[in-house]
N, C-alpha and C. Protein backbone atom coordinates (compact mmCIF):
# COMPACT_ATOMS: atom_id res chain seq x y z
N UNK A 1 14.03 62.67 213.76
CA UNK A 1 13.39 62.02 214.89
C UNK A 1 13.06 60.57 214.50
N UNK A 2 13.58 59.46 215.30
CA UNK A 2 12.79 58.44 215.06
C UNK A 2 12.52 57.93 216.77
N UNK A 3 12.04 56.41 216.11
CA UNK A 3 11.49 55.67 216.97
C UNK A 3 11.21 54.17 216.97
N UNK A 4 12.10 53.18 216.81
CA UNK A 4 11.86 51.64 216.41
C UNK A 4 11.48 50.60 217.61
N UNK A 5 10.92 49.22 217.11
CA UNK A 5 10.71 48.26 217.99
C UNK A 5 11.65 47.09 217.72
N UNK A 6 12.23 46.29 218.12
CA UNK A 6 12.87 44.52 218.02
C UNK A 6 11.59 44.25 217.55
N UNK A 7 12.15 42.76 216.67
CA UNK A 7 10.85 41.82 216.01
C UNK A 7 10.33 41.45 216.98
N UNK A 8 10.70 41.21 218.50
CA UNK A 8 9.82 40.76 219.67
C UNK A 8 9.11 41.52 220.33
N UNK A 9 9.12 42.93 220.24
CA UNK A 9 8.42 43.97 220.74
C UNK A 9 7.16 43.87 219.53
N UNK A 10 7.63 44.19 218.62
CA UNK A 10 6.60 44.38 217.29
C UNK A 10 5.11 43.14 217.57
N UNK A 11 5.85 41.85 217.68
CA UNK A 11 5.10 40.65 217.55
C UNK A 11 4.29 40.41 218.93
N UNK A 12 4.89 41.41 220.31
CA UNK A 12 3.84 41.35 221.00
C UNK A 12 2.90 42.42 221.38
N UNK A 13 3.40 43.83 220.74
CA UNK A 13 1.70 44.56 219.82
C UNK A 13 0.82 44.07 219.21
N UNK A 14 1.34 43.37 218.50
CA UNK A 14 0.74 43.26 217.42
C UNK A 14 -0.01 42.33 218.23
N UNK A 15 0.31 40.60 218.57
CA UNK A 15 -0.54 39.99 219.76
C UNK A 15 -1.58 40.96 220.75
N UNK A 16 -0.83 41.81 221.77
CA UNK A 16 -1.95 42.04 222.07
C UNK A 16 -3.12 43.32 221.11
N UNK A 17 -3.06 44.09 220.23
CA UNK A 17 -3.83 44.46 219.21
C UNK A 17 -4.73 43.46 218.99
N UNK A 18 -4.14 41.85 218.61
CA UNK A 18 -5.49 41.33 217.88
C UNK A 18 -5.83 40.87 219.30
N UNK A 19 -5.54 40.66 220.11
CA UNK A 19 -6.11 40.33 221.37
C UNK A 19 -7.29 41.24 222.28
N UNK A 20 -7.00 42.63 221.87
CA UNK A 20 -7.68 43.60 222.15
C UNK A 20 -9.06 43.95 220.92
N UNK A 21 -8.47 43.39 220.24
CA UNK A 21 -9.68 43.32 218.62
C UNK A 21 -9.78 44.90 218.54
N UNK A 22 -9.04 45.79 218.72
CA UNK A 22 -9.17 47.21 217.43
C UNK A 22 -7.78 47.60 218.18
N UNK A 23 -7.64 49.42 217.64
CA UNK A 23 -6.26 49.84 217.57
C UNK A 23 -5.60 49.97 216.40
N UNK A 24 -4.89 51.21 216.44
CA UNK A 24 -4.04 51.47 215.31
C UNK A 24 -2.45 51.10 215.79
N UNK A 25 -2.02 51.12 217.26
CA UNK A 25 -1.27 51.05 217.33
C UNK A 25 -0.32 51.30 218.89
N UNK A 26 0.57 51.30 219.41
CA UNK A 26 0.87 51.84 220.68
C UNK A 26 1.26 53.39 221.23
N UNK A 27 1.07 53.90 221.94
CA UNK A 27 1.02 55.42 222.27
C UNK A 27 2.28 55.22 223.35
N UNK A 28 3.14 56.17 223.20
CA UNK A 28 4.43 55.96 224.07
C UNK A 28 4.39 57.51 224.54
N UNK A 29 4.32 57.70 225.84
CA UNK A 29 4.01 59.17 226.42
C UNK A 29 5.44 59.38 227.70
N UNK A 30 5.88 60.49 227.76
CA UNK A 30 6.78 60.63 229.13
C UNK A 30 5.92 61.56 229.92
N UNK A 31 6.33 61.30 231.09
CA UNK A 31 5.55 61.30 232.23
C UNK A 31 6.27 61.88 233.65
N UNK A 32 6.04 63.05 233.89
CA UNK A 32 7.07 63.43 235.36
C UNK A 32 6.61 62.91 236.33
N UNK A 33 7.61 61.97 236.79
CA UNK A 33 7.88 60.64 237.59
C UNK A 33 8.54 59.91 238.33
N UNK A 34 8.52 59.58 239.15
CA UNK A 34 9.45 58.59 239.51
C UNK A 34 10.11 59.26 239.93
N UNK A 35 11.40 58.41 240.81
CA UNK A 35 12.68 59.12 241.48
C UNK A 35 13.48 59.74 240.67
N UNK A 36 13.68 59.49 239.46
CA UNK A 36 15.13 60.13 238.74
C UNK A 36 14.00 61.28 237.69
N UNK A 37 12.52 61.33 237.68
CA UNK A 37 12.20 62.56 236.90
C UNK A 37 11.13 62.33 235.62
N UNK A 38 10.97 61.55 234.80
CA UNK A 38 10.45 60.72 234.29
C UNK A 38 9.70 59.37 233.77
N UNK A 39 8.92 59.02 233.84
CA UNK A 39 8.77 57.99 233.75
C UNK A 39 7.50 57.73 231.87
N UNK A 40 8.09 56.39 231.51
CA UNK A 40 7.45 56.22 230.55
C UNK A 40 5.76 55.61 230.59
N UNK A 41 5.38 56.17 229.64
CA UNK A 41 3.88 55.61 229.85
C UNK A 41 3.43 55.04 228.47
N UNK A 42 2.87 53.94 229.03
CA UNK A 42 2.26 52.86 227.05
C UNK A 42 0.79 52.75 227.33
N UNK A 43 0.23 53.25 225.97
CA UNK A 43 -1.32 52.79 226.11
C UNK A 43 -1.42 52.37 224.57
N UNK A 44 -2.55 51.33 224.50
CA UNK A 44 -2.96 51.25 222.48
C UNK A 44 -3.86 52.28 222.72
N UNK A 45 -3.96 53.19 221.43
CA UNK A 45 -4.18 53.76 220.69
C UNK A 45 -5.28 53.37 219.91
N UNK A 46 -6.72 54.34 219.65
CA UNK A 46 -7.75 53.95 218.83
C UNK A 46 -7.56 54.78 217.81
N UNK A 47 -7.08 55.57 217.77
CA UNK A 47 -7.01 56.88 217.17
C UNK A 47 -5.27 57.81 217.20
N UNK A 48 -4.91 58.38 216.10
CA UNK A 48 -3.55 59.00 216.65
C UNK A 48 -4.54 60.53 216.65
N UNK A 49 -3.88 61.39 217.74
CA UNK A 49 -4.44 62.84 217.94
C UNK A 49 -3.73 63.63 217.24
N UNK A 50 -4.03 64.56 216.90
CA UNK A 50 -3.71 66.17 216.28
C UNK A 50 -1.84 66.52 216.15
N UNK A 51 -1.88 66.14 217.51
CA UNK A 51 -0.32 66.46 217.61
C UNK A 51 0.74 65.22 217.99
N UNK A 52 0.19 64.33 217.40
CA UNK A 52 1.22 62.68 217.21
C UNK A 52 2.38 62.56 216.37
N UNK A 53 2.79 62.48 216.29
CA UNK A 53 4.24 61.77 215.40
C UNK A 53 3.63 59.82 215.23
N UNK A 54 3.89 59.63 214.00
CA UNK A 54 3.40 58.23 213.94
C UNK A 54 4.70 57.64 213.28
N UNK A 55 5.18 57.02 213.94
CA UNK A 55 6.57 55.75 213.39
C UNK A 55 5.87 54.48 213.25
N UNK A 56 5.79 54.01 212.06
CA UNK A 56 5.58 52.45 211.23
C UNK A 56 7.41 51.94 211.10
N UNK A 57 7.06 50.98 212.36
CA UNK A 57 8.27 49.88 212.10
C UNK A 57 8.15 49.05 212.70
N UNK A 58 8.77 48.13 211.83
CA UNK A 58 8.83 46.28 212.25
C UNK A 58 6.97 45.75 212.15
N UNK A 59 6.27 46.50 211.28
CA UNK A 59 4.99 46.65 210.91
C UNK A 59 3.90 46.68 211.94
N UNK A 60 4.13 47.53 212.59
CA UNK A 60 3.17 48.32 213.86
C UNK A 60 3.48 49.80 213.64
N UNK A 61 2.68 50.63 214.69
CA UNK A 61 2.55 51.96 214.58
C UNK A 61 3.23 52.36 216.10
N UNK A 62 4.25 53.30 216.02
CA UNK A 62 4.03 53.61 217.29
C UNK A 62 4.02 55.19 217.37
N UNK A 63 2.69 55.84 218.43
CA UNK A 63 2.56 57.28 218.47
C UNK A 63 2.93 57.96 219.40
N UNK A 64 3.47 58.96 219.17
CA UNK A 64 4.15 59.94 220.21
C UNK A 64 3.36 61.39 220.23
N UNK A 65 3.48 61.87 221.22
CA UNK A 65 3.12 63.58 221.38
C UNK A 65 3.91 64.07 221.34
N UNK A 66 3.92 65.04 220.60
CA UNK A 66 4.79 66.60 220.46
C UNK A 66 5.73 66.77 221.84
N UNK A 67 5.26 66.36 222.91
CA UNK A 67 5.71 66.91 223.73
C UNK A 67 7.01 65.76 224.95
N UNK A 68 6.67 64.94 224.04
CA UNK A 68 7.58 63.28 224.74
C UNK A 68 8.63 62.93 223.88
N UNK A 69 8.16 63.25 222.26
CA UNK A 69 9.00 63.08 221.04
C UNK A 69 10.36 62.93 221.53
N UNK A 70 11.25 64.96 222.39
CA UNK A 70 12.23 65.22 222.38
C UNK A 70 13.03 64.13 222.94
N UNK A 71 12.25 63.53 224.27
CA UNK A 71 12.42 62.91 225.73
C UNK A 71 13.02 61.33 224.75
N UNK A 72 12.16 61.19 223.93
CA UNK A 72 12.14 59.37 223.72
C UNK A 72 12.98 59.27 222.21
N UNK A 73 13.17 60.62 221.36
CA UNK A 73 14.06 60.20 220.20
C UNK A 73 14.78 59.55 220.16
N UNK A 74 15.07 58.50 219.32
CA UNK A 74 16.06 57.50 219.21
C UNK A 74 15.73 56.15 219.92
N UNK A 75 14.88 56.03 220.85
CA UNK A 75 14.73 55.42 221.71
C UNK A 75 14.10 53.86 220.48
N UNK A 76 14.91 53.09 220.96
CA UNK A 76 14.82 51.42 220.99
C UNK A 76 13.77 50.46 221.74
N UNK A 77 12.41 50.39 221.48
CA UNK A 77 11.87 49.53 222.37
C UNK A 77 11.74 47.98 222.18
N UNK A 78 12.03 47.23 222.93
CA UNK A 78 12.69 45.56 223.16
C UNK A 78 11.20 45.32 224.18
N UNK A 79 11.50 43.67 223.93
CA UNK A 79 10.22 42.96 224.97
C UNK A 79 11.59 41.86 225.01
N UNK A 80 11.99 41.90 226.78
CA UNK A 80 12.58 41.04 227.19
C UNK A 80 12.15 39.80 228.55
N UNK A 81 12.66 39.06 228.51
CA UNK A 81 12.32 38.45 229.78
C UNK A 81 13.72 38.00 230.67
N UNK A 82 13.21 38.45 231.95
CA UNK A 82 14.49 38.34 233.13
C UNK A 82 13.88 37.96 234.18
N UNK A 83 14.71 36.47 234.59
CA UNK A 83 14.06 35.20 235.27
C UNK A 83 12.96 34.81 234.63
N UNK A 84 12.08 35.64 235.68
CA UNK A 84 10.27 35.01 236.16
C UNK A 84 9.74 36.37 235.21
N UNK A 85 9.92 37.27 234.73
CA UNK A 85 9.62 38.74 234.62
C UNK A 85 9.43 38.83 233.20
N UNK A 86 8.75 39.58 232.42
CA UNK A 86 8.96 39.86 231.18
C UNK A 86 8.00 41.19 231.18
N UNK A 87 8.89 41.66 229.76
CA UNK A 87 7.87 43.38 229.59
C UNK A 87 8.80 43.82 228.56
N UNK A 88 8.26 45.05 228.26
CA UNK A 88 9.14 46.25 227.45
C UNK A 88 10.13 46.80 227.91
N UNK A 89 11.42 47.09 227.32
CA UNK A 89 12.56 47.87 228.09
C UNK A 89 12.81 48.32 226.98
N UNK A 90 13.15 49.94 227.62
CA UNK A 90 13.54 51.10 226.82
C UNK A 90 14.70 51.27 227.04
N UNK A 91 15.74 51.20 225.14
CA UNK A 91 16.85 51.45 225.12
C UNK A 91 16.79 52.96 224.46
N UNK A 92 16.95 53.91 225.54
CA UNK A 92 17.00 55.18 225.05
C UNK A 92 18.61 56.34 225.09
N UNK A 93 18.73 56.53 224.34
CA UNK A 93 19.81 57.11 224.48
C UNK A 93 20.10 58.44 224.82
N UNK A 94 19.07 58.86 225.28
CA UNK A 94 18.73 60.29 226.29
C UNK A 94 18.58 60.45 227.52
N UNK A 95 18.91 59.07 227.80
CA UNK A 95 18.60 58.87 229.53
C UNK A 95 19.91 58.89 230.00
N UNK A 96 20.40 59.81 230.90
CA UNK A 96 21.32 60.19 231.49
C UNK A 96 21.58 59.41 232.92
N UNK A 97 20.61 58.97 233.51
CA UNK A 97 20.11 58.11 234.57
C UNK A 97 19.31 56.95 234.22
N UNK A 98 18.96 56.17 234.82
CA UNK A 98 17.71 55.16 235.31
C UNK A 98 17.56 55.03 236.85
N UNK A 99 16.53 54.86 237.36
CA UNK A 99 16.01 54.56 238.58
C UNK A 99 16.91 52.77 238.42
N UNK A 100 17.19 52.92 239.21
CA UNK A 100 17.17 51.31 240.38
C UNK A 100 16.00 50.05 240.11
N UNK A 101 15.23 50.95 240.34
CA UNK A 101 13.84 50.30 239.56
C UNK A 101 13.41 50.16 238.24
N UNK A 102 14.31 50.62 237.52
CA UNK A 102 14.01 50.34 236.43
C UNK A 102 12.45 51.05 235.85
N UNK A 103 11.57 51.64 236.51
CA UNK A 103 10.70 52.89 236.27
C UNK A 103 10.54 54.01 235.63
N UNK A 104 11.98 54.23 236.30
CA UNK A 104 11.70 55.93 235.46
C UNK A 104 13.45 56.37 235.31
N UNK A 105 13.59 57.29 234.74
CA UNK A 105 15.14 57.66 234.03
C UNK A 105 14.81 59.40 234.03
N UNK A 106 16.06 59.71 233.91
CA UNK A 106 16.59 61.37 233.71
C UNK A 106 17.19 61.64 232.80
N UNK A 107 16.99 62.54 231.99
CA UNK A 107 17.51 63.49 230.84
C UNK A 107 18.89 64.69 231.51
């Protein structure tokens, strides 16, 4: 199982972490959602819980639950910007779909 970030994803955790002044790290959760079935969910993290998976890369933490792990393995997270727009985009290679919207994806 893994789980990595781009140096530009990493560098804007890590920004907002010290921006937020605590945190161990980002929490990456799937979520039944959206039109195609899924959708991803990000929160920082004060704490990793009981049943986390913790991936250290590109020197951040990122935590998963037992139960999203299967959904997001492999998965690539990037911080891009398009036009006016910028954010996280998930390059996952378990997504069989994506929404239109770019929201949520299917397994």
């Amino acid at each position: 199982m893994s789980l990595s970030v781009t140096p530009k994803a990493a560098h804007q955790i890590r920004k907002a972490l010290t921006q937020r002044g605590s945190g161990v790290g980002l929490r990456i959760a799937v979520k039944t959602s959206g039109c195609s079935g899924y959708a991803y969910a990000l929160e920082f993290a004060d704490a990793a819980n009981a049943d986390d998976q913790v991936f250290e890369t590109e020197g951040v933490a990122l935590l998963v639950d037992a139960q999203s792990l299967p959904l997001v393995d492999g998965t690539q997270l990037d911080w891009v910007r398009e036009g006016l727009n910028e954010g996280f985009k998930f390059h996952n290679p378990n997504a069989s779909a994506n929404c239109g919207c770019g929201e949520s994806f299917a397994v």
